[in-house]
Protein backbone atom coordinates (compact mmCIF):
# COMPACT_ATOMS: atom_id res chain seq x y z
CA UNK A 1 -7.97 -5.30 -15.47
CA UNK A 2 -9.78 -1.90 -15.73
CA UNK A 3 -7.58 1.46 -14.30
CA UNK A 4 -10.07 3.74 -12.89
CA UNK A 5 -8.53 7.12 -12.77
CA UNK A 6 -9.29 8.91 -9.88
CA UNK A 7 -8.65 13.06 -8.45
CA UNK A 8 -7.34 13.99 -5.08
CA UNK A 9 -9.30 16.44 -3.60
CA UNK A 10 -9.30 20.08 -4.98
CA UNK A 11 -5.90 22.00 -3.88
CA UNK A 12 -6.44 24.12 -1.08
CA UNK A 13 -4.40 26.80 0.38
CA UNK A 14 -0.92 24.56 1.49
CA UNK A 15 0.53 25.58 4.53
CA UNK A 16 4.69 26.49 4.24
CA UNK A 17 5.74 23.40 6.21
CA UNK A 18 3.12 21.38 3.69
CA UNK A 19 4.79 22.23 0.88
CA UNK A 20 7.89 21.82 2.47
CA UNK A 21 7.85 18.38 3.62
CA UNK A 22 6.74 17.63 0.27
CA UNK A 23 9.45 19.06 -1.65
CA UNK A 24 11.82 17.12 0.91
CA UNK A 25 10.12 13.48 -0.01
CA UNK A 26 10.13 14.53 -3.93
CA UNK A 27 13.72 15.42 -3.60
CA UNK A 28 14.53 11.84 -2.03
CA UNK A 29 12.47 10.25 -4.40
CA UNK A 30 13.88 11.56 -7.52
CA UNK A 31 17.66 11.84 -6.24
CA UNK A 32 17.69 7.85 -4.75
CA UNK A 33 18.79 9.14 -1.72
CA UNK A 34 17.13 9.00 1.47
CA UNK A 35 16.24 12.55 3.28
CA UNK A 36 15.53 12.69 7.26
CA UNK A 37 12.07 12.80 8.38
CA UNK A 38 9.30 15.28 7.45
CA UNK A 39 7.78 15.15 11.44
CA UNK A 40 9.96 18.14 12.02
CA UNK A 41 8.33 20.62 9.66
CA UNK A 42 4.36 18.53 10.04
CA UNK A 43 4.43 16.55 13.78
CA UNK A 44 4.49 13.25 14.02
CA UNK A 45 0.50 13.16 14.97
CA UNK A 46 -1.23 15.41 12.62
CA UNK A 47 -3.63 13.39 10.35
CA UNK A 48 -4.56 16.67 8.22
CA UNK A 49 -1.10 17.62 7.61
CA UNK A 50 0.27 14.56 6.53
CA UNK A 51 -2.65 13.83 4.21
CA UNK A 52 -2.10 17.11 2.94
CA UNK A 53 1.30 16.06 2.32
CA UNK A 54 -0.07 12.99 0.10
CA UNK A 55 -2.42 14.48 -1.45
CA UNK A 56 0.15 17.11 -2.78
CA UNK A 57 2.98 14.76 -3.87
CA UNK A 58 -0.45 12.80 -5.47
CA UNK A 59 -1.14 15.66 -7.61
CA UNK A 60 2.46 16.11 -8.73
CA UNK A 61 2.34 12.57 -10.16
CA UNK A 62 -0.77 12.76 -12.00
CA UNK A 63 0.78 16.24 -13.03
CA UNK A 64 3.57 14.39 -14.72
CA UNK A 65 0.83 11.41 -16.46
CA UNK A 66 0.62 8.96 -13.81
CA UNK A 67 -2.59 7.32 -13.15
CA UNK A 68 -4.11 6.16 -10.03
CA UNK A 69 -5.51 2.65 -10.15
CA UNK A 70 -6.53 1.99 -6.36
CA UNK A 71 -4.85 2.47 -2.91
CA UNK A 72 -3.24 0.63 0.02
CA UNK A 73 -4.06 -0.14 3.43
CA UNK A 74 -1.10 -0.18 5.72
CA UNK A 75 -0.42 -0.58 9.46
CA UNK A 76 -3.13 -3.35 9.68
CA UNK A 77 -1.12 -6.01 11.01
CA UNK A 78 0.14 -5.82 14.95
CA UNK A 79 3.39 -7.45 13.78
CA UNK A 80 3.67 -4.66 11.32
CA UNK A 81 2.91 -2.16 13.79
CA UNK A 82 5.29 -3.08 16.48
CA UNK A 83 7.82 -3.27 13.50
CA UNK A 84 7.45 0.69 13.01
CA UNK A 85 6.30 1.60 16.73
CA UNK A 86 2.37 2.64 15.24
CA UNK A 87 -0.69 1.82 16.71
CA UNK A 88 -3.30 2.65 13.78
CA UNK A 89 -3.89 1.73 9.94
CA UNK A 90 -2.81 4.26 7.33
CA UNK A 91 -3.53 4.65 3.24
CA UNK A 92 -1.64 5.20 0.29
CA UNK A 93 -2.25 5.69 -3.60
CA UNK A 94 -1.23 3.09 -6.29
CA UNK A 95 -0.31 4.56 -9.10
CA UNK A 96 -0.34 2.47 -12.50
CA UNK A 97 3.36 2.43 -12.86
CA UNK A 98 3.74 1.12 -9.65
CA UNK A 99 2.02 -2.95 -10.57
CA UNK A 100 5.33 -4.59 -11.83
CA UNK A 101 2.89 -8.06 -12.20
CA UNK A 102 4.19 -8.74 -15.94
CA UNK A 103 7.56 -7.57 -15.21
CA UNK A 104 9.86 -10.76 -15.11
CA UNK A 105 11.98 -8.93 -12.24
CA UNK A 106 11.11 -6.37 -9.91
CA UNK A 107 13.59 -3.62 -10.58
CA UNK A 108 15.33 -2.81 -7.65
CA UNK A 109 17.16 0.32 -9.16
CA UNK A 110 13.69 2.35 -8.32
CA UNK A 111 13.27 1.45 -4.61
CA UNK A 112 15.76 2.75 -1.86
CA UNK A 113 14.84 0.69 1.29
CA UNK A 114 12.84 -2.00 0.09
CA UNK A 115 10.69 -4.39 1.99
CA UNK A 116 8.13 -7.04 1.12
CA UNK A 117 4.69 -8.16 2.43
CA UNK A 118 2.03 -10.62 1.68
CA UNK A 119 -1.59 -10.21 1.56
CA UNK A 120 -5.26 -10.27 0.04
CA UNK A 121 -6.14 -7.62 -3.15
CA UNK A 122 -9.60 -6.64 -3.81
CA UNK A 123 -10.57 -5.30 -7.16
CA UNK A 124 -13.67 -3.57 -6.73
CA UNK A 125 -17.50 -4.08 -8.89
CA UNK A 126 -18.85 -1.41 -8.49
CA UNK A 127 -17.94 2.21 -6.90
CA UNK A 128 -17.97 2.96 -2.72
CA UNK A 129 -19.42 6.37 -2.38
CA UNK A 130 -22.79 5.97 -0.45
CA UNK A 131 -24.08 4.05 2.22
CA UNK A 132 -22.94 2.90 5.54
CA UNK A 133 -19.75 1.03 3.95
CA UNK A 134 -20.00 -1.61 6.73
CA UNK A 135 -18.60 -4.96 6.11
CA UNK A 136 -21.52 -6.63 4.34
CA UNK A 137 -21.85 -3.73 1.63
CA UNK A 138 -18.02 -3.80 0.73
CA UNK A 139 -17.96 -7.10 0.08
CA UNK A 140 -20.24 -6.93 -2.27
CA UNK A 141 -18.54 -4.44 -4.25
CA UNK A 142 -15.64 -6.98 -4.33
CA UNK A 143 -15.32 -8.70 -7.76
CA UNK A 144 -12.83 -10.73 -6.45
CA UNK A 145 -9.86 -11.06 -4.92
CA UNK A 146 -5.92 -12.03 -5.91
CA UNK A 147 -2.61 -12.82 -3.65
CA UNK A 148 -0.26 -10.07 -3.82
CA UNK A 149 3.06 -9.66 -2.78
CA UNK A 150 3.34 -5.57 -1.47
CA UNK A 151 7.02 -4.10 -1.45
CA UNK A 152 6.97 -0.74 0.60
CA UNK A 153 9.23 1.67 0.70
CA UNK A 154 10.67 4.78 2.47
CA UNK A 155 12.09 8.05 1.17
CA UNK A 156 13.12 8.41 5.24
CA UNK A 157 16.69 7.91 5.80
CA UNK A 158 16.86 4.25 8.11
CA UNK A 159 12.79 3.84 7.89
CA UNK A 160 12.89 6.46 10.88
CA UNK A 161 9.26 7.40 10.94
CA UNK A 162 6.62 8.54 12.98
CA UNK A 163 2.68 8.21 11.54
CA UNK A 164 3.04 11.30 10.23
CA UNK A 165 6.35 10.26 8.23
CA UNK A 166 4.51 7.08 6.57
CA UNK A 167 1.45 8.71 6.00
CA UNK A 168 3.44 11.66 4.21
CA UNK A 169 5.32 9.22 2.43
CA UNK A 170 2.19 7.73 0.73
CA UNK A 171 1.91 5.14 3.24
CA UNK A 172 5.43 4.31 2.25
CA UNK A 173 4.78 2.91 -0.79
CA UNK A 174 7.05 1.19 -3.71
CA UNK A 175 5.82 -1.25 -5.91
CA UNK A 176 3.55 -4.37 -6.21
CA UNK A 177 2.89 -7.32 -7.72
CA UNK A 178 -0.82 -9.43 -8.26
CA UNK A 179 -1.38 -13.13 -8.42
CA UNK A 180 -2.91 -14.75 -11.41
CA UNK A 181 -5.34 -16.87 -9.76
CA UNK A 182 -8.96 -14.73 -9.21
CA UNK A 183 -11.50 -16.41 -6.45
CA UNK A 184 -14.76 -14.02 -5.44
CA UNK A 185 -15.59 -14.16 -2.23
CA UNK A 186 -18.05 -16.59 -2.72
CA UNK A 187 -15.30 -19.06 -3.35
CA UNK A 188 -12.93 -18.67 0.08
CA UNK A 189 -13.28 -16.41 2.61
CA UNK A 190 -10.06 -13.76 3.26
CA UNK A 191 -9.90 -13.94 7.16
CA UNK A 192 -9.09 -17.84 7.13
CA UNK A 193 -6.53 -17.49 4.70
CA UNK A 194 -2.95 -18.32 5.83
CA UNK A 195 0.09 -16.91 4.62
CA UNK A 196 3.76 -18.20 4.78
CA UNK A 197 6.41 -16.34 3.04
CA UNK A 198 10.05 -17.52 2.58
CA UNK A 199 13.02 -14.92 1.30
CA UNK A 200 15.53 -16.91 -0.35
CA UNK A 201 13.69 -20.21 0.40
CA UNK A 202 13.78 -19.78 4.05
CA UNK A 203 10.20 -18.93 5.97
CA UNK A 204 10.80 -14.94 7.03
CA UNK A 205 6.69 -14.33 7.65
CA UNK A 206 3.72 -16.05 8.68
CA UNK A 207 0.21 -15.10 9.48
CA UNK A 208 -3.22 -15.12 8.48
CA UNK A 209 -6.21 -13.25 7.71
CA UNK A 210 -7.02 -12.51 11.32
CA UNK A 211 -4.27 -10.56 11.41
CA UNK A 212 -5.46 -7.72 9.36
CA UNK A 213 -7.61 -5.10 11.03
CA UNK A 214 -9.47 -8.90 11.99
CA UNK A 215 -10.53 -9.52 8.89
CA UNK A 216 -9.41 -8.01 5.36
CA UNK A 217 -13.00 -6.96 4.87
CA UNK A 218 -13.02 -5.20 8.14
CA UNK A 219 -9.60 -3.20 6.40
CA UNK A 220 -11.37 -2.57 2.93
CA UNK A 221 -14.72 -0.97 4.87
CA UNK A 222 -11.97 1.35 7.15
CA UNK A 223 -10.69 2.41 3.83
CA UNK A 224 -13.79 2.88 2.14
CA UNK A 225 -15.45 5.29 4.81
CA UNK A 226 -12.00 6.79 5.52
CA UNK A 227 -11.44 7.50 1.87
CA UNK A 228 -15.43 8.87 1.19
CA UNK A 229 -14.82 11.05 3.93
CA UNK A 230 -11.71 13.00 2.45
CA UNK A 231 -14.15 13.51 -0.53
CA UNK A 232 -11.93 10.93 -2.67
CA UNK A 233 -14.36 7.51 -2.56
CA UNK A 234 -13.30 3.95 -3.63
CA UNK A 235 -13.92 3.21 -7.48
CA UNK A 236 -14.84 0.40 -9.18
CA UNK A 237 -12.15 -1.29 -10.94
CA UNK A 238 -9.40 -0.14 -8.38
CA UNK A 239 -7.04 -2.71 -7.04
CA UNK A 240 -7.09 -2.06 -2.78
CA UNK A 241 -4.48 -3.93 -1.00
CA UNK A 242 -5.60 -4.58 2.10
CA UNK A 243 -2.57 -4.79 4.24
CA UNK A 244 -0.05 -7.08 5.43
CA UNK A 245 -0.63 -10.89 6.74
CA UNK A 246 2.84 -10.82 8.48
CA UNK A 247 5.81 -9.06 9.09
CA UNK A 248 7.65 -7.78 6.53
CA UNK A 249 11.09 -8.42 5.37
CA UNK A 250 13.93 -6.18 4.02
CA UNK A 251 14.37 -7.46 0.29
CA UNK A 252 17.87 -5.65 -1.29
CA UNK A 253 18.60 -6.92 -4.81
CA UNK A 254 18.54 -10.21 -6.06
CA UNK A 255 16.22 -11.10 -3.27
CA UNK A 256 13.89 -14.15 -4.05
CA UNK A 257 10.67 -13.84 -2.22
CA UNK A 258 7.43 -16.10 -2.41
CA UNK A 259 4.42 -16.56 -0.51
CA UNK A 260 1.63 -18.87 -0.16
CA UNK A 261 -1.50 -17.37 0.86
CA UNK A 262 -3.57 -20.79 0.56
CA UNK A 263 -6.94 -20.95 -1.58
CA UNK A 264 -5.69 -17.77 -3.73
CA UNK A 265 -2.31 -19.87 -4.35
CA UNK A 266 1.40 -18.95 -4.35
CA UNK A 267 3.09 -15.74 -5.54
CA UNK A 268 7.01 -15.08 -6.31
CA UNK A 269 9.17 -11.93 -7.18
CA UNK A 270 12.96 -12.14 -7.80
CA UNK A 271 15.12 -8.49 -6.81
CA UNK A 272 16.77 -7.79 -9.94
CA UNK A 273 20.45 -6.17 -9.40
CA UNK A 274 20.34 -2.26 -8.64
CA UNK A 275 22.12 -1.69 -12.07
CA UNK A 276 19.78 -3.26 -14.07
């Protein structure tokens, strides 16, 4: 699978409470322990500040050789939503350390609060930076698609966040894993997939495709014009997950989590212990 490196948006002039709430997430981050929220210092509503956030602790990591090889949709599903007490979809950045796909177990020593979803993953053709970006163009830019298991994650102490908190948090992001089997779009189509996931071989999560933003698709064209219009476009060769098909579920160590997501087949993760 191609990376396709991609730049945040030049650095602008950060605000005190910016640079603030950043330092507080990088702190959590590299300490392994939880901090309070960041809606104190940037709101709990304020799109621009909690981007700014992002964008910030995005720079750091490509400061330090990290490599950004797509982005995540969250907050599309209204389980999901009523689950954190949201009402609108949010993005993230995937770095390329963070697709632990060939990894035998996902290592639970780098995630604090872990939880897992299921859902669809694009990997893009071609790039998304003109045009209307409506449903029909995106998914042509899709050169296919792959089940993938998501496992988010907060810096924020108890998952005690606002919108501004997630978004801050890079979506609250952790790790992810891809499925092996590819189908284009030609082959199924992503809002009629269904999704059951079990933790520990009992069923934890169901949904479908409907459940995200509608359709997938619909969730990959939000995130293309969202992205184009913070001056940071969609690339091609970027893996986009496009947001949960069901709730998610709390998955501490040793966990055992798999999911069947239909025509694009059956994924699994095991939790490795926290000391390995």
């Amino acid at each position: 699978m191609t990376q396709a490196t991609q730049s945040p948006s030049p650095r602008g002039e950060l605000s005190p409470a910016v640079e603030a709430a950043a330092k507080r997430l990088v702190t959590a981050a590299r300490t392994r322990v939880p901090c309070q929220p960041v809606r104190d210092l940037i709101g709990s509503d304020d799109i621009d500040a909690a981007y700014a956030v992002q964008a910030q602790l995005t720079r750091d990591r490509l400061a330090e050789g990290a490599q950004v090889v797509g982005r995540k949709i969250g907050l599309t599903s209204p389980a999901v939503q009523r689950q954190l007490g949201v009402d609108r979809p949010d993005f993230g950045v995937l770095f390329d350390d963070m697709d632990v796909s060939s990894q035998a177990e996902v290592p639970s020593a780098r995630l604090l609060q872990p939880k897992t979803e299921a859902e669809v993953a694009f990997v893009l053709a071609v790039d998304l930076d003109e045009g209307p970006l409506d449903v029909e163009q995106v998914r042509g830019a899709v050169a296919y698609a792959v089940a993938a298991l998501e496992i988010v994650d907060s810096r924020v102490a108890g998952w005690d966040i606002t919108f501004g908190d997630t978004v801050a948090d890079n979506a609250s992001s952790g790790l992810f894993v891809l499925g092996e089997r590819r189908l284009t779009l030609d082959e199924f189509s992503p809002v009629e997939v269904m999704m059951t996931m079990t933790l520990d071989g009992e069923v934890v999560s169901e949904g479908s495709g409907a459940a995200c933003l509608g359709d997938p698709l619909n969730a990959l064209s939000w995130l293309a014009r969202t992205a184009r219009d913070l001056g940071d476009p969609l690339r091609a060769g970027q893996v986009i997950l496009s947001g949960a098909l069901g709730p998610m579920t709390p998955t501490p160590p040793g966990s055992v989590v798999s999911a069947d997501l239909g025509a694009l087949g059956t994924i699994g993760a095991t939790f490795s212990g926290k000391d390995v």
